[in-house]
C-alpha atoms as a PDB file:
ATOM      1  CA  UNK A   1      -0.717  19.397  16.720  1.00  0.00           C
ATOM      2  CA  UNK A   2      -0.417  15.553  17.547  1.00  0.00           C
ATOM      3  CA  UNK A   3       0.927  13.422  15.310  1.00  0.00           C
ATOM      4  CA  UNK A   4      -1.097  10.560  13.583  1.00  0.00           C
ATOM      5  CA  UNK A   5       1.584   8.482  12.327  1.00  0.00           C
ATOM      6  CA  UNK A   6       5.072   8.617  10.946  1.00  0.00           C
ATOM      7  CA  UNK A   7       5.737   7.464   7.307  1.00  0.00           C
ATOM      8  CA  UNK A   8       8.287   4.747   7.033  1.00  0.00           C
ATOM      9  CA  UNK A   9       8.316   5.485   2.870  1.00  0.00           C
ATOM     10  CA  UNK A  10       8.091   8.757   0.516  1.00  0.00           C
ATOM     11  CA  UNK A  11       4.015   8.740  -0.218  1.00  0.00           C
ATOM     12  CA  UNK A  12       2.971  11.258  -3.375  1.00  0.00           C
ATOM     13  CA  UNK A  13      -0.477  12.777  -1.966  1.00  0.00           C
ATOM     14  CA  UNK A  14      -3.086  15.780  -3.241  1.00  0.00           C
ATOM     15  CA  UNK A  15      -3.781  18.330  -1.084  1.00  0.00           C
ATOM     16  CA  UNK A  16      -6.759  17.819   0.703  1.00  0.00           C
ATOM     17  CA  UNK A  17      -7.790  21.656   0.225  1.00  0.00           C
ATOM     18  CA  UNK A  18      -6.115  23.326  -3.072  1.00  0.00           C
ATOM     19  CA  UNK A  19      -5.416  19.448  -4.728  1.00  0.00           C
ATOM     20  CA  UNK A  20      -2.080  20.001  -5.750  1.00  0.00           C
ATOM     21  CA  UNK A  21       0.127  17.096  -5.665  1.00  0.00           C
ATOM     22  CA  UNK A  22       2.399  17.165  -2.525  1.00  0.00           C
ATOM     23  CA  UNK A  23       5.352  14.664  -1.429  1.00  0.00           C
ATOM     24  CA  UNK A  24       6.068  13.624   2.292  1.00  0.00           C
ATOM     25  CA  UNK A  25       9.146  11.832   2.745  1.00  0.00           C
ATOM     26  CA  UNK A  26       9.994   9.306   4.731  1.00  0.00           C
ATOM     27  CA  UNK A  27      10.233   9.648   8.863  1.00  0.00           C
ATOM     28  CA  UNK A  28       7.856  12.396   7.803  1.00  0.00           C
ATOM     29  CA  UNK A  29       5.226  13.416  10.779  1.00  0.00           C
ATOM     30  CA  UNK A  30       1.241  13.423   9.747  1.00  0.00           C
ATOM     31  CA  UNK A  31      -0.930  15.831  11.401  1.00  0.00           C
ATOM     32  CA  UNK A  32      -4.091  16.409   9.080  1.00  0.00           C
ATOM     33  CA  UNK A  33      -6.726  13.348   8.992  1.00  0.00           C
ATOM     34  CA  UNK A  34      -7.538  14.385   5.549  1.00  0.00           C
ATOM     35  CA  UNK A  35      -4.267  13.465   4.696  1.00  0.00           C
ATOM     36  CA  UNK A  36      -3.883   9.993   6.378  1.00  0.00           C
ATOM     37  CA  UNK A  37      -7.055   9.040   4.724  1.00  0.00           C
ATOM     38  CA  UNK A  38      -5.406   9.223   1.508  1.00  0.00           C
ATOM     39  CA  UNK A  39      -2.142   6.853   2.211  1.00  0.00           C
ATOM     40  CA  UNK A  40      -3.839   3.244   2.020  1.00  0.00           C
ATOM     41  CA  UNK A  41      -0.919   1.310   2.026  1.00  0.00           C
ATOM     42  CA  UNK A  42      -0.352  -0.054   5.379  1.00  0.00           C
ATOM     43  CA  UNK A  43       3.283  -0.260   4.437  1.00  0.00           C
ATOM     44  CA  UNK A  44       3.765   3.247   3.732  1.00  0.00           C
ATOM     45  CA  UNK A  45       3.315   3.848   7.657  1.00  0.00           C
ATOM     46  CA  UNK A  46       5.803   2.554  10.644  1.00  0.00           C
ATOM     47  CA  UNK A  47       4.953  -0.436  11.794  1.00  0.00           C
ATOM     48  CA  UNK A  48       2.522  -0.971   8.900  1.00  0.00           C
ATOM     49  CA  UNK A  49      -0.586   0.156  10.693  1.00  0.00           C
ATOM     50  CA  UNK A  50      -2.363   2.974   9.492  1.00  0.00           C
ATOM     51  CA  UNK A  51      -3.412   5.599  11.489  1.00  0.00           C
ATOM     52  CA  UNK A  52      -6.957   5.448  10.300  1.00  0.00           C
ATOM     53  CA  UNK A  53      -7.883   2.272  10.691  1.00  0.00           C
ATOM     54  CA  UNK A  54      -5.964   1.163  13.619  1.00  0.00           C
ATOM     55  CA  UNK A  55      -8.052  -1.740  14.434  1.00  0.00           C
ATOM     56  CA  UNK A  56      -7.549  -3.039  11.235  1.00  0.00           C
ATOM     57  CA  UNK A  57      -4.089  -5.900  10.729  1.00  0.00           C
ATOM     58  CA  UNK A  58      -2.752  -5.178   7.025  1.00  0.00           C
ATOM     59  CA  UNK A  59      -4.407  -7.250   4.484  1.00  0.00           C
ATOM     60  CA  UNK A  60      -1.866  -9.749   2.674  1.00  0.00           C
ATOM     61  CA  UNK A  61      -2.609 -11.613  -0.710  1.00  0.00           C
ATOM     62  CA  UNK A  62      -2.048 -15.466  -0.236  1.00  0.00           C
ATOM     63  CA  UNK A  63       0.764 -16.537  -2.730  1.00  0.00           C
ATOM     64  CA  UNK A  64      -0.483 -18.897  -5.831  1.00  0.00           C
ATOM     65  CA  UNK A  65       0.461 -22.661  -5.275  1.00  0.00           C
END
């Protein structure tokens, strides 16, 4: 199965089909859309872009003045 992404940081997930919580590691492989869909933070992936929106640049707060 191709890999979506790698993780670049441990990510605590629910399994998309029996919702148990599960924990990839990092340099872990992701194979299972349903599963990618769930890690939002860009920074979670390598190279912070996520393999489900990979169109998308990683959304950064301006700091206050």
């Amino acid at each position: 199965m191709k890999s979506l992404g790698v993780l670049a940081a441990t990510v605590h997930i629910l399994d998309p089909t029996e919702r148990t919580p599960v924990v990839l590691l990092t340099g872990d492989h992701v194979t299972d859309p349903a599963v990618s869909e769930q890690i939002t933070n860009p920074r979670c992936w390598e190279g912070e872009q996520s393999p489900t929106q990979p169109g998308k640049p990683p959304v950064r707060k301006a700091k206050p003045a």
